[in-house]
N, C-alpha and C. Protein backbone atom coordinates (compact mmCIF):
# COMPACT_ATOMS: atom_id res chain seq x y z
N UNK A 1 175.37 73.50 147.24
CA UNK A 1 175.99 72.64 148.21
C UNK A 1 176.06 71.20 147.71
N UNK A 2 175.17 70.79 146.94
CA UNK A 2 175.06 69.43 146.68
C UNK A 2 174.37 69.61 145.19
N UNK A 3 175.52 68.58 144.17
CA UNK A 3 175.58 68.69 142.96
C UNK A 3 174.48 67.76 142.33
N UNK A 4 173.56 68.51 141.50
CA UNK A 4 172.26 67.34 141.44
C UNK A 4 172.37 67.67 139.81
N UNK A 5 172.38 66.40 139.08
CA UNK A 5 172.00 66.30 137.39
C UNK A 5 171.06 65.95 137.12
N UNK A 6 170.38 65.15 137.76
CA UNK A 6 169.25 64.18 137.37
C UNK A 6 167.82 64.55 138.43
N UNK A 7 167.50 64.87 138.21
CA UNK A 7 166.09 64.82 138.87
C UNK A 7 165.02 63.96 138.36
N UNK A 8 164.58 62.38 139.51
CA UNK A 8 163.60 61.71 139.02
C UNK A 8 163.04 61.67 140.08
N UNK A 9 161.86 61.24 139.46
CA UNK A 9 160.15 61.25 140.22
C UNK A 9 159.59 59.85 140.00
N UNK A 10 159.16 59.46 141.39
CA UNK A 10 158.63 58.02 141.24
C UNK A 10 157.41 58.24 141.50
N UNK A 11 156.52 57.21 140.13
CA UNK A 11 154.95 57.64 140.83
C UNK A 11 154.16 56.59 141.16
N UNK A 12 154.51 56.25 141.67
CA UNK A 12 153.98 55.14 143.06
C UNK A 12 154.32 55.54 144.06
N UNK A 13 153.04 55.62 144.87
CA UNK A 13 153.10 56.08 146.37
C UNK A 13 154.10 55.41 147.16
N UNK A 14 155.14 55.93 148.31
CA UNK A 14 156.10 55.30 149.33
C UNK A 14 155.32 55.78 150.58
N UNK A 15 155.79 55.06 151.70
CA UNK A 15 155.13 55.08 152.61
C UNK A 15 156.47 55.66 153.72
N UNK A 16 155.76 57.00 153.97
CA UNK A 16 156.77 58.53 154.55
C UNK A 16 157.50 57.93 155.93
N UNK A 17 157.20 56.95 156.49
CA UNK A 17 157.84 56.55 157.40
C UNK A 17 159.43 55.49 157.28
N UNK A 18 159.55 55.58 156.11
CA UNK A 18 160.61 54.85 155.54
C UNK A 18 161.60 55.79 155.59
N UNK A 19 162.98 55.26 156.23
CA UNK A 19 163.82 55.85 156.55
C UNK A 19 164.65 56.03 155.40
N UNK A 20 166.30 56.13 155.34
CA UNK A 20 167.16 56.20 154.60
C UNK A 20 167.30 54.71 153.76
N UNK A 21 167.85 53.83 154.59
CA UNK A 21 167.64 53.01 154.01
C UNK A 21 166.45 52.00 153.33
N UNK A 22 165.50 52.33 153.94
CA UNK A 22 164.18 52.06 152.60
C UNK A 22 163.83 52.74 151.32
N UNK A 23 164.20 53.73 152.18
CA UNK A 23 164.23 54.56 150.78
C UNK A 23 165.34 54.39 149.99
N UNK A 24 166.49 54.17 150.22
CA UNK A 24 167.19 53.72 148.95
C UNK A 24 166.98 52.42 148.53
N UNK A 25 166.43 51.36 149.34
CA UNK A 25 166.14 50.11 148.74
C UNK A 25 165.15 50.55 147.73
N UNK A 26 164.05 51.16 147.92
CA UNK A 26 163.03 51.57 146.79
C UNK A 26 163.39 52.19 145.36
N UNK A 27 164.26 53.18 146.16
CA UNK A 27 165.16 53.59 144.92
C UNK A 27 165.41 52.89 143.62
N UNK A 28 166.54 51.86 144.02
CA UNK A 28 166.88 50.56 143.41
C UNK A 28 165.98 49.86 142.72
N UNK A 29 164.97 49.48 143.55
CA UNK A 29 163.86 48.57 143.03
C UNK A 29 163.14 49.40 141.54
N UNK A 30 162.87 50.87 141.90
CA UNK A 30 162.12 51.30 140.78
C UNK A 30 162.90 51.53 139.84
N UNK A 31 164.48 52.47 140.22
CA UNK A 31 164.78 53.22 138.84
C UNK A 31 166.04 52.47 138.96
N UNK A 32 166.71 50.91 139.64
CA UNK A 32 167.52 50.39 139.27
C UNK A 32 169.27 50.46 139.77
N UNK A 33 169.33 51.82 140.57
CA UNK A 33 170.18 51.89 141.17
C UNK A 33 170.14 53.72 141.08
N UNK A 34 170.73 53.90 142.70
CA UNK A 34 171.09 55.29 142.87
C UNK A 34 172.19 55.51 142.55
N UNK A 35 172.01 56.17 141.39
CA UNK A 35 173.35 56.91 140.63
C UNK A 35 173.71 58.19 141.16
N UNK A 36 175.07 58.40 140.90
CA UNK A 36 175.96 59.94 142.28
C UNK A 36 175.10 61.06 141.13
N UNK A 37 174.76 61.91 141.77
CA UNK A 37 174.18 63.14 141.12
C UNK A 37 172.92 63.52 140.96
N UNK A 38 172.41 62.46 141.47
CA UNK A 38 170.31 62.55 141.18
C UNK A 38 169.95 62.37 142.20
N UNK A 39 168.67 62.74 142.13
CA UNK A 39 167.96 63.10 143.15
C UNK A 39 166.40 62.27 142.81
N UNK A 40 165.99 61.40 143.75
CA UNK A 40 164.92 61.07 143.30
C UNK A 40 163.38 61.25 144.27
N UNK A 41 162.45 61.82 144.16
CA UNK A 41 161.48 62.48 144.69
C UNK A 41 160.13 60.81 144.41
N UNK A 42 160.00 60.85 145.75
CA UNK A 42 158.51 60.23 146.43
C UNK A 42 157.49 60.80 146.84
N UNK A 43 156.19 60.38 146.92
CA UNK A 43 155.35 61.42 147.79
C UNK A 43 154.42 59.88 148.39
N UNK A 44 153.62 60.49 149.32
CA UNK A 44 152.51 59.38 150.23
C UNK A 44 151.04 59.54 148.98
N UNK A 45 150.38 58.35 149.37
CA UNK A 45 149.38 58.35 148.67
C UNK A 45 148.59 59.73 148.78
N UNK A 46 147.99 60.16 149.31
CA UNK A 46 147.73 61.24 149.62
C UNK A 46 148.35 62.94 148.75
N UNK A 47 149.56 62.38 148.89
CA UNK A 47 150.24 63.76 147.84
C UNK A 47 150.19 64.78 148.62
N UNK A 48 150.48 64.96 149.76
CA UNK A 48 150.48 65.78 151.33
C UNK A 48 152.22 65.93 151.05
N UNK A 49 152.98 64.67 151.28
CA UNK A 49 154.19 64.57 152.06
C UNK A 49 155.27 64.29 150.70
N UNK A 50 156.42 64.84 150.95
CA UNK A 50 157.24 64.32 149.59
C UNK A 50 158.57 63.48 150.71
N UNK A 51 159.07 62.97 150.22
CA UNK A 51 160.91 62.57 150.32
C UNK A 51 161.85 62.47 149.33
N UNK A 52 163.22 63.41 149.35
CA UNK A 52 163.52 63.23 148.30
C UNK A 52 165.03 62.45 149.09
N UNK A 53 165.33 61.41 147.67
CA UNK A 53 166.48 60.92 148.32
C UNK A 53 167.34 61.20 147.42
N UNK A 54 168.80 62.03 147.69
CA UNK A 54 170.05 62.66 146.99
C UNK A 54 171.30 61.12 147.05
N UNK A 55 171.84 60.98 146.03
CA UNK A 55 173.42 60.46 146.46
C UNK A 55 174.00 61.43 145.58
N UNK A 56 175.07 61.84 146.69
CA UNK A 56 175.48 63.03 146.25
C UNK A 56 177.48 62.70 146.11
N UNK A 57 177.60 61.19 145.64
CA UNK A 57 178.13 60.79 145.14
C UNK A 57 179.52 60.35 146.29
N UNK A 58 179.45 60.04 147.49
CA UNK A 58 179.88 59.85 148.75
C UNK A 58 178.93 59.50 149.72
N UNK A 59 177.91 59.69 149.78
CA UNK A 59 177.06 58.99 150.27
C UNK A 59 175.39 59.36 150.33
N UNK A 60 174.44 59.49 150.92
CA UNK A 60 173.34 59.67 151.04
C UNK A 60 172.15 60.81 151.55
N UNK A 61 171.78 61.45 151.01
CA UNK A 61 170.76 62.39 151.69
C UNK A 61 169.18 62.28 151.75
N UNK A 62 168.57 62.19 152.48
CA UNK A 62 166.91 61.92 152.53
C UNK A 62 166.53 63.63 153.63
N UNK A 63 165.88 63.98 152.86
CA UNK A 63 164.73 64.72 152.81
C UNK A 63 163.42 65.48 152.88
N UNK A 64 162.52 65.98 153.57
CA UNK A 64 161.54 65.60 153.45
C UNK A 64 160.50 66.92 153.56
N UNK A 65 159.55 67.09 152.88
CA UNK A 65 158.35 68.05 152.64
C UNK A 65 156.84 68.21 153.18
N UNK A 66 156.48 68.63 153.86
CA UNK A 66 155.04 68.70 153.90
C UNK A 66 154.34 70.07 154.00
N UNK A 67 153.26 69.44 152.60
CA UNK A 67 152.47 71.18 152.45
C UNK A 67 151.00 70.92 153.52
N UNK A 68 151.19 72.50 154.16
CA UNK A 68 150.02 72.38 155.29
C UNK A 68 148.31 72.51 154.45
N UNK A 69 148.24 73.05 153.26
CA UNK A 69 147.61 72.91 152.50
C UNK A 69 147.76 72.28 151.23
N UNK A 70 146.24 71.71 150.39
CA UNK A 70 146.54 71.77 148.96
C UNK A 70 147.43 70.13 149.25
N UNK A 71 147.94 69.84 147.90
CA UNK A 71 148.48 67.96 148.07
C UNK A 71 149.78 68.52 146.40
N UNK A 72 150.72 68.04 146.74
CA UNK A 72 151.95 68.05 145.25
C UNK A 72 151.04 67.61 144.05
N UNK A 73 151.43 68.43 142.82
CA UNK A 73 150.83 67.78 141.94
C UNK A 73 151.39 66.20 141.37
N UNK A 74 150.78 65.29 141.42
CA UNK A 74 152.12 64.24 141.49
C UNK A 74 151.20 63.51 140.17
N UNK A 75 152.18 63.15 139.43
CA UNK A 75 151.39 62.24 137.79
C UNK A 75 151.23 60.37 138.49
N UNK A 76 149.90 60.23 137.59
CA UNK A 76 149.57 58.57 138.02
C UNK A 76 150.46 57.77 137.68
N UNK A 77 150.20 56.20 138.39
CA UNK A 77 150.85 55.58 138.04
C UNK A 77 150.79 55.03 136.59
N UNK A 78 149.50 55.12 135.70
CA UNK A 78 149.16 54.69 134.56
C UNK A 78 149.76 55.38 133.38
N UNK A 79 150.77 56.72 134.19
CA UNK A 79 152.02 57.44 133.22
C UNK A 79 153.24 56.66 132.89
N UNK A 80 153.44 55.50 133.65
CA UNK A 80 155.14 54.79 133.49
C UNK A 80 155.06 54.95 135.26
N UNK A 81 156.28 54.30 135.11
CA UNK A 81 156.61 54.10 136.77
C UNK A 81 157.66 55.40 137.62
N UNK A 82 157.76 56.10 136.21
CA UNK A 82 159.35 57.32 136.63
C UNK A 82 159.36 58.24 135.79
N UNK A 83 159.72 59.21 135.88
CA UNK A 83 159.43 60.94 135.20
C UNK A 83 160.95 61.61 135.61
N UNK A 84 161.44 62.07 134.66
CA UNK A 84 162.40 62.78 134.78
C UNK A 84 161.78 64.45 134.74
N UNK A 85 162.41 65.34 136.05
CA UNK A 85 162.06 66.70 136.02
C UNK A 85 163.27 67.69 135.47
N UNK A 86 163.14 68.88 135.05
CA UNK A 86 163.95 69.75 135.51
C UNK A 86 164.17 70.66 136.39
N UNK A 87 165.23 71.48 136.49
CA UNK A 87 164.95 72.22 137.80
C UNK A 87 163.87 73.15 138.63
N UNK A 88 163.36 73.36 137.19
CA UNK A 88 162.27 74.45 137.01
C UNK A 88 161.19 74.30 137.71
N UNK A 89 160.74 72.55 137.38
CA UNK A 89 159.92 71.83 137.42
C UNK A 89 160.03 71.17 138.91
N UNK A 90 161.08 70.87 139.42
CA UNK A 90 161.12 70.52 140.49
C UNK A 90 160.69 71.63 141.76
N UNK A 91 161.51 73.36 141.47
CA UNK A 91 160.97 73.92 142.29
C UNK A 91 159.53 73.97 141.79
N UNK A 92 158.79 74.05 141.22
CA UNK A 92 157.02 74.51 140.99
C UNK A 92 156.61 73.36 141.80
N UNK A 93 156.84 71.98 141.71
CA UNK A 93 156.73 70.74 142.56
C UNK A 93 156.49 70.97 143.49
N UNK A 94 158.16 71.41 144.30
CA UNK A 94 157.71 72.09 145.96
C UNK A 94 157.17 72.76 146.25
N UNK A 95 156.88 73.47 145.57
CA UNK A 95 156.19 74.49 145.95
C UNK A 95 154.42 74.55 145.79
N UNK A 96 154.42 73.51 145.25
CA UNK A 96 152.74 72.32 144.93
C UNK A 96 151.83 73.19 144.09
N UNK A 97 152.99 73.98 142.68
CA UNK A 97 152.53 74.41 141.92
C UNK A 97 152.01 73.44 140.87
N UNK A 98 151.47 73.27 139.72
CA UNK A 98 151.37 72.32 138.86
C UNK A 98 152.70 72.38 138.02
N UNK A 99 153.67 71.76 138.27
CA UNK A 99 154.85 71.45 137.36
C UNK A 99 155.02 70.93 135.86
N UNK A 100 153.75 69.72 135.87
CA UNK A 100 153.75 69.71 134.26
C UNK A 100 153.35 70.39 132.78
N UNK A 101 153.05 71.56 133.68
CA UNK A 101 152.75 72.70 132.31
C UNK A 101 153.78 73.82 132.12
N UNK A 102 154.88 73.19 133.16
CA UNK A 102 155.63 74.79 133.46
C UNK A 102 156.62 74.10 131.18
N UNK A 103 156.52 75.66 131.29
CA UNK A 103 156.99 75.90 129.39
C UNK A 103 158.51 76.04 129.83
N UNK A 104 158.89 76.57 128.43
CA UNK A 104 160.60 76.97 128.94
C UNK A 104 160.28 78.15 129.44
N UNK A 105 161.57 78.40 129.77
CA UNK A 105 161.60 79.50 130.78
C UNK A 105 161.19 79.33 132.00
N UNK A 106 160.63 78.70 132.27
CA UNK A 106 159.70 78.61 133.82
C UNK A 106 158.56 79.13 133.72
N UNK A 107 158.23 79.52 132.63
CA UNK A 107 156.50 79.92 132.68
C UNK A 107 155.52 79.24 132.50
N UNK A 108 154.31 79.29 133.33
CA UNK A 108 153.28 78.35 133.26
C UNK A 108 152.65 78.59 131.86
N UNK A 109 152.45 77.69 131.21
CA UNK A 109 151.72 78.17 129.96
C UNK A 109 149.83 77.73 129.77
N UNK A 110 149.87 77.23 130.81
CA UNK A 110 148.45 76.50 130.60
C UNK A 110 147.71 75.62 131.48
N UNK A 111 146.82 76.48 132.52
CA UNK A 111 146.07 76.05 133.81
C UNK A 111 144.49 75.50 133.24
């Protein structure tokens, strides 16, 4: 339904009560501008709650996740400020698998 190339991850905590437009102001601020086709993923300090915000190249989509258990695996801020995923990686994300070990293919290679 909605054409996504880019999948980025901000790792600094946002605060889940931020609507559309905060969240794209944040957007901006971290990775410089929301470009049509990406998708960029937030979570709360905590690592409970995600938001992801889409421009899906006409206008805007926000998002949002919460696991009733368990917290997203989400990388520190002392990694860089932004992480590019792939798709693979994004579903293991939602799904609050550990995403940064997923290998090619989609297989976990190493818990």
């Amino acid at each position: 339904m909605i054409r996504i190339d880019f999948i980025w991850l901000a790792t600094e905590p946002m605060d889940m009560r931020a609507g559309t437009e905060t969240a794209l102001a944040r957007v901006i601020t971290v990775f410089g501008a929301a470009k049509p086709h990406c998708a960029y993923l937030f979570t709360n300090r905590r690592a409970t709650r995600m938001k992801v915000l889409v421009h899906d190249g006409f206008g805007i989509w926000l998002a949002a996740r919460r696991l009733n258990q368990g917290k997203f695996h989400w990388p520190g801020i002392r990694q860089g400020p932004e992480f590019e995923l792939n798709t693979e990686q994004l579903q293991a994300l939602v799904l609050g698998l550990p995403w940064q070990r997923m290998g090619s293919g989609g297989a976990i290679t190493l818990l």
